[in-house]
Protein backbone atom coordinates (compact mmCIF):
# COMPACT_ATOMS: atom_id res chain seq x y z
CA UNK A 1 137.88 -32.26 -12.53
CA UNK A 2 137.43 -29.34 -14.43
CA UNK A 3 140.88 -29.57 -16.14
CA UNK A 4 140.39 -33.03 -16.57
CA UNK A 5 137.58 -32.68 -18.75
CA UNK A 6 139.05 -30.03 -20.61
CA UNK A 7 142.42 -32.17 -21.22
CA UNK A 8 140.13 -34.98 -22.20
CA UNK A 9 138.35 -32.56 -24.71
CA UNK A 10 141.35 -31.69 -26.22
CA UNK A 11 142.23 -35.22 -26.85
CA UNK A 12 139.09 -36.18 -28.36
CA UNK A 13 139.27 -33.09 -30.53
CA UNK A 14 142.61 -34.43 -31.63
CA UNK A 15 142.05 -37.45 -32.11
CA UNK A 16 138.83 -36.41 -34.68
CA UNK A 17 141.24 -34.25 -36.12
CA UNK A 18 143.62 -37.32 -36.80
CA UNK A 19 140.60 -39.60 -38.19
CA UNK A 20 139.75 -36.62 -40.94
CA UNK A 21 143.30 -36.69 -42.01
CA UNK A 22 143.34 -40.09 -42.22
CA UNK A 23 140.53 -40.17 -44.71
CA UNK A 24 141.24 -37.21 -46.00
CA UNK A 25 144.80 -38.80 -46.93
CA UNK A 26 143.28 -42.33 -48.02
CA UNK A 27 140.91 -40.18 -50.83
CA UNK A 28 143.47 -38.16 -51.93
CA UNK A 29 145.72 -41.70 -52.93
CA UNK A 30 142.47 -42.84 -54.35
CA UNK A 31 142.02 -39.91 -56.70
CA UNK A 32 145.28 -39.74 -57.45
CA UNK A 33 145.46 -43.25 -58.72
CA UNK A 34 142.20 -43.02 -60.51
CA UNK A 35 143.46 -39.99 -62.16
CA UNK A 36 146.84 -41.33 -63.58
CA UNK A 37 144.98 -44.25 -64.91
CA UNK A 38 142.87 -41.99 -66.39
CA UNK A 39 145.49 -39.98 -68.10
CA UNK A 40 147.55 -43.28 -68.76
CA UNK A 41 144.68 -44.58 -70.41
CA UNK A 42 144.06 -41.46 -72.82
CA UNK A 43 147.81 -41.24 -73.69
CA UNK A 44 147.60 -44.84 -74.66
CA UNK A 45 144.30 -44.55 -76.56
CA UNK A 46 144.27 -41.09 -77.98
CA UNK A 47 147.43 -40.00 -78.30
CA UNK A 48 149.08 -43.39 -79.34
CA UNK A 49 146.58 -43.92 -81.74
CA UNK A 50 147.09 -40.51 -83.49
CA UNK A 51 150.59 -40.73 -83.69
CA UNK A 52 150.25 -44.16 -85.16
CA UNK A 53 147.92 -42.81 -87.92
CA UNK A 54 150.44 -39.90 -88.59
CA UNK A 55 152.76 -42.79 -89.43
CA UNK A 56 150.33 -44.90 -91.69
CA UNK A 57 149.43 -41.33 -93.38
CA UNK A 58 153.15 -40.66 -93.76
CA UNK A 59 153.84 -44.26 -95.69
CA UNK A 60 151.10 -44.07 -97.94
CA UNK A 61 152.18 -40.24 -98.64
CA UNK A 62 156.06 -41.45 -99.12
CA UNK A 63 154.54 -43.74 -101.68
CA UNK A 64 153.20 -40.73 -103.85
CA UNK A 65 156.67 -38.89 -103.82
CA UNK A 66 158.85 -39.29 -106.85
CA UNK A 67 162.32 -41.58 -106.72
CA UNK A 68 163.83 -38.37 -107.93
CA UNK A 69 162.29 -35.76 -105.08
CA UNK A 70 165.08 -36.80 -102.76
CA UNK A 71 164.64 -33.37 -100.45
CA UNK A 72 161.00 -34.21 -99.89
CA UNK A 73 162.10 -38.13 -99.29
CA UNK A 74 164.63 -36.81 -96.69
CA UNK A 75 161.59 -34.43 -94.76
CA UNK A 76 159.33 -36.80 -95.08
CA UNK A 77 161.61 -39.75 -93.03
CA UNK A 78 162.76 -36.90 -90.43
CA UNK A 79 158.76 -36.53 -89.83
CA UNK A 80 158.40 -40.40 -89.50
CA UNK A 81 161.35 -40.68 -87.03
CA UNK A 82 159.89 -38.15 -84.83
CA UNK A 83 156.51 -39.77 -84.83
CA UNK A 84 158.13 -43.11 -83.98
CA UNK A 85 160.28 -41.39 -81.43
CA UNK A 86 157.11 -39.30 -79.94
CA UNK A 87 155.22 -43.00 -79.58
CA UNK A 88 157.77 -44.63 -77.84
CA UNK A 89 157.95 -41.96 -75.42
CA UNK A 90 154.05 -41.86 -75.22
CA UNK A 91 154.08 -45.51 -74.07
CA UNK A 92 156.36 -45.20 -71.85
CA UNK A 93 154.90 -42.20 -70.39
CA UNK A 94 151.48 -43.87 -69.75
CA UNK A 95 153.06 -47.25 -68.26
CA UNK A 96 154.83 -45.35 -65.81
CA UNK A 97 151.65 -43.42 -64.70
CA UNK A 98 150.03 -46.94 -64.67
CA UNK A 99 151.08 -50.15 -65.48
CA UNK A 100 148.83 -52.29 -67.63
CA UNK A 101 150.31 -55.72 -66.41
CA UNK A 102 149.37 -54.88 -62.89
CA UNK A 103 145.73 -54.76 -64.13
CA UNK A 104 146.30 -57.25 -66.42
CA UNK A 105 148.74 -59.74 -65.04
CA UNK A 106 148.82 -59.07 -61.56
CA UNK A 107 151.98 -57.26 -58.90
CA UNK A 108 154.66 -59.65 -59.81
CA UNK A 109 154.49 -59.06 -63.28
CA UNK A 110 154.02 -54.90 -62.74
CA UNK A 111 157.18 -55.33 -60.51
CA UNK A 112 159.67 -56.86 -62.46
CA UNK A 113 158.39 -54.89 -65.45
CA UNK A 114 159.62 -51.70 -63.08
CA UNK A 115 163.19 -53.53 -62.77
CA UNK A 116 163.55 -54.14 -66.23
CA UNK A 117 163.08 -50.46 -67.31
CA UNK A 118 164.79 -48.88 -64.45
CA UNK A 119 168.17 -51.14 -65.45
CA UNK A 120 167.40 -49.38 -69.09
CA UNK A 121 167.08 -45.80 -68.14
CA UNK A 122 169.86 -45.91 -65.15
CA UNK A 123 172.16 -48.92 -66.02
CA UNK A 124 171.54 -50.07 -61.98
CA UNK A 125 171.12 -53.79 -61.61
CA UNK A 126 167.74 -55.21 -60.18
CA UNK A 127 167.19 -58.30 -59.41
CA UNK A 128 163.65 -59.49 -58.52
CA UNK A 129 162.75 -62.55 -56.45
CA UNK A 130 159.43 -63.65 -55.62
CA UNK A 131 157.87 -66.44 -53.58
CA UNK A 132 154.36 -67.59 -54.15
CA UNK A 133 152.83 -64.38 -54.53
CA UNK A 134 149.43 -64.61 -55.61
CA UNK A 135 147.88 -62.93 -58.77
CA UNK A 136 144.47 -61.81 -57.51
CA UNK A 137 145.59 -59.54 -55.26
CA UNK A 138 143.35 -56.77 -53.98
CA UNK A 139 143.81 -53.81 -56.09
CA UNK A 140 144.33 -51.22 -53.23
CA UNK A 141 147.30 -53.61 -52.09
CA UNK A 142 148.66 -54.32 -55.24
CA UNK A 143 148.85 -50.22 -56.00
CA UNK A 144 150.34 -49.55 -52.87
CA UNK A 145 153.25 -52.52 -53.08
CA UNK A 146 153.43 -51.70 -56.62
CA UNK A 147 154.25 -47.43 -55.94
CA UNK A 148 156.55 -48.10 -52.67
CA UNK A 149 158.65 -50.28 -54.78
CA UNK A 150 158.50 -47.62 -57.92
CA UNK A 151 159.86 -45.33 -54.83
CA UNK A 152 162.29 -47.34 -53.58
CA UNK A 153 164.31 -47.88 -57.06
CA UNK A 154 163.91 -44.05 -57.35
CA UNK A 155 165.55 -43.35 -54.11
CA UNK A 156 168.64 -45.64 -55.10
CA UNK A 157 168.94 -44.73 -58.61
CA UNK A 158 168.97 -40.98 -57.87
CA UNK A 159 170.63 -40.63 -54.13
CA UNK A 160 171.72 -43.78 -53.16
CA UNK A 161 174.57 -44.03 -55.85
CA UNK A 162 174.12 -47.58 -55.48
CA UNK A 163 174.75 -50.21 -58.07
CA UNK A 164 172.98 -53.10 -57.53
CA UNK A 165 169.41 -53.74 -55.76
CA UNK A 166 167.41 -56.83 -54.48
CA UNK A 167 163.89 -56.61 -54.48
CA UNK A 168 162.12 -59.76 -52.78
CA UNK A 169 158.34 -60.46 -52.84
CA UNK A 170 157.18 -63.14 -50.46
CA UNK A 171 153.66 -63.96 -49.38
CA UNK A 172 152.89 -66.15 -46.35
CA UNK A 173 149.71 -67.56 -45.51
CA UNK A 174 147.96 -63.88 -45.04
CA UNK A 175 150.81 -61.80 -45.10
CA UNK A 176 152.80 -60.15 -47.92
CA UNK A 177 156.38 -58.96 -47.28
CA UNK A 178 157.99 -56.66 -49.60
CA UNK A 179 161.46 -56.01 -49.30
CA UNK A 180 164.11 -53.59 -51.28
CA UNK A 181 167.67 -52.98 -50.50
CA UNK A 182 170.84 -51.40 -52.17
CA UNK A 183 174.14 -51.36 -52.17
CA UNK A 184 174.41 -47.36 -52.01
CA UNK A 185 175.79 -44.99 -49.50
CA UNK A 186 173.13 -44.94 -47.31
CA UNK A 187 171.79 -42.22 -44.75
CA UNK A 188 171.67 -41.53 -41.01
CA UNK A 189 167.56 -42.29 -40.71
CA UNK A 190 167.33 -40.42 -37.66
CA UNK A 191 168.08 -37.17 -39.93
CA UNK A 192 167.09 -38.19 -43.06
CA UNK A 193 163.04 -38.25 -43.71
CA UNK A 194 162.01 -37.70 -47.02
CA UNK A 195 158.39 -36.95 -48.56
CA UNK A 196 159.14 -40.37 -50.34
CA UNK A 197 159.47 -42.13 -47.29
CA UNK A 198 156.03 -40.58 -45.78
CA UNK A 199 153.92 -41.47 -48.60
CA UNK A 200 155.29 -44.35 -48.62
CA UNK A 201 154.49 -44.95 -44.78
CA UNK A 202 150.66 -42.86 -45.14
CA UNK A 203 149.86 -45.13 -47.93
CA UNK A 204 150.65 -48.44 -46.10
CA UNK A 205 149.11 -46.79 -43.30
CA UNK A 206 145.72 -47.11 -44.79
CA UNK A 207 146.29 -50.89 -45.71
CA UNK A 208 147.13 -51.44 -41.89
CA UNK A 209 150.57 -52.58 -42.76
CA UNK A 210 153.78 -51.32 -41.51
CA UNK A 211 157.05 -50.06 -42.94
CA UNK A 212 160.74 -50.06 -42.07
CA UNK A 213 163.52 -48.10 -43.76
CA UNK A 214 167.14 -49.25 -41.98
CA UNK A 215 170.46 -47.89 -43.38
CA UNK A 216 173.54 -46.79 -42.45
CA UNK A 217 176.42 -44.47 -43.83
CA UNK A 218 178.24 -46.47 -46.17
CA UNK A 219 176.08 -50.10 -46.34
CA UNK A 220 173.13 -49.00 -48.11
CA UNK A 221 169.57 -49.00 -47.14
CA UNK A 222 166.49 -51.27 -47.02
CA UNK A 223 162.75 -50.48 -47.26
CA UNK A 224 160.26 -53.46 -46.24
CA UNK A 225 156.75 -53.06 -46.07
CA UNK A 226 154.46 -55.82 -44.27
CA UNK A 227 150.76 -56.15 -44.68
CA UNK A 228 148.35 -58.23 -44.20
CA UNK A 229 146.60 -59.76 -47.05
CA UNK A 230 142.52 -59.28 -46.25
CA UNK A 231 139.91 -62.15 -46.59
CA UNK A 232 137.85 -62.37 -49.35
CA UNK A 233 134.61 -59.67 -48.61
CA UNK A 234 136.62 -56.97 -46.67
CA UNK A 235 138.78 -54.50 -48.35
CA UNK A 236 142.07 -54.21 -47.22
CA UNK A 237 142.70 -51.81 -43.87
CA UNK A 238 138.91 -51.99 -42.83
């Protein structure tokens, strides 16, 4: 009896334990997204904004300076390159900390916006596919669908060595199904278990959805993430 009670001491101790984590894990997502929307939002707005007034300043300055001052001309062009340079860069920055589309227009749109710039910066070919996805998704979900897929195109585009990837988006009465698969070398994923691959699994986690990543040596890999899509009133994972 007495070790009984003990064992089921233990137990309850752990499973407490287990409960803090959890939350402990679902406010540290939450912060974290609220605090690269933050910072996205002050690149965009105060940073973006000064740059763009260096370059107004510089054109109404290049107007003052003489046909014949060709040296100053010259200086004053390599200053307006680097602003435009600095902006791009700045914009780009602040969509990958946070989309505006996903606020704006919703995960499909975030999502293929993702594709698009990861075939720019990697040359890898993504095709999207979607099937009557809705675009008033609950934030929390929309996030979390939105950052495993960011993951996912990371994972081939730096490891994988893959060339091509398939990204389907598929909703079904309550449920959303979000899958991503490559072409690239694959992994044993009995060995193989990234930090990638736990975030990815912690944050779905919270949303009471599930995810599988199958691969093999040599036939690439797939990630697919399942949740259920919560009724209007009750946040999803509650």
């Amino acid at each position: 009896m007495r070790l009984e009670k003990e064992t089921r001491l233990r137990y309850d101790q752990v499973a407490a334990g287990r409960t803090e984590l959890g939350k402990l894990s679902q406010c540290l997502v939450a912060a974290q997204e609220q605090e690269r929307k933050s910072i996205s939002r002050e690149l965009h707005d105060e940073v973006g904004q000064t740059l763009n007034a260096l370059l107004v300043d510089a054109g109404n300055l290049q107007k003052r300076i003489p046909e014949s001052d060709a040296q100053s001309r010259e200086l004053l062009d390599s200053i307006r390159r680097l602003a435009d340079t600095s902006i791009n860069e700045v914009r780009d920055i602040a969509l990958l900390l946070r989309p505006s589309m996903l606020d704006d227009l919703g995960l499909t749109a975030a999502i293929e916006w993702q594709a698009r710039e990861v075939s720019r910066r990697t040359g890898l070919a993504v095709k999207v596919s979607t099937e009557a996805v809705a675009d008033d998704l609950p934030e929390d979900l929309s996030i979390c669908l939105y950052r495993i897929t960011q993951e996912a195109l990371q994972n081939a585009a730096r490891h994988a060595q893959a060339k091509t990837v398939h990204i389907e988006l598929k909703q079904s009465l309550d449920r959303l199904v979000l899958s991503v698969r490559d072409d690239g070398i694959g992994f044993d994923t009995e060995s193989v278990r990234g930090l990638g691959t736990v975030g990815m699994e912690e944050r779905l986690r919270q949303l009471g959805g599930v995810l599988r990543v199958t691969s093999q040596p040599g036939v690439g890999a797939t990630v697919v993430a399942e949740v259920q899509i919560p009724s209007p009133g009750h946040s999803a994972g509650s």
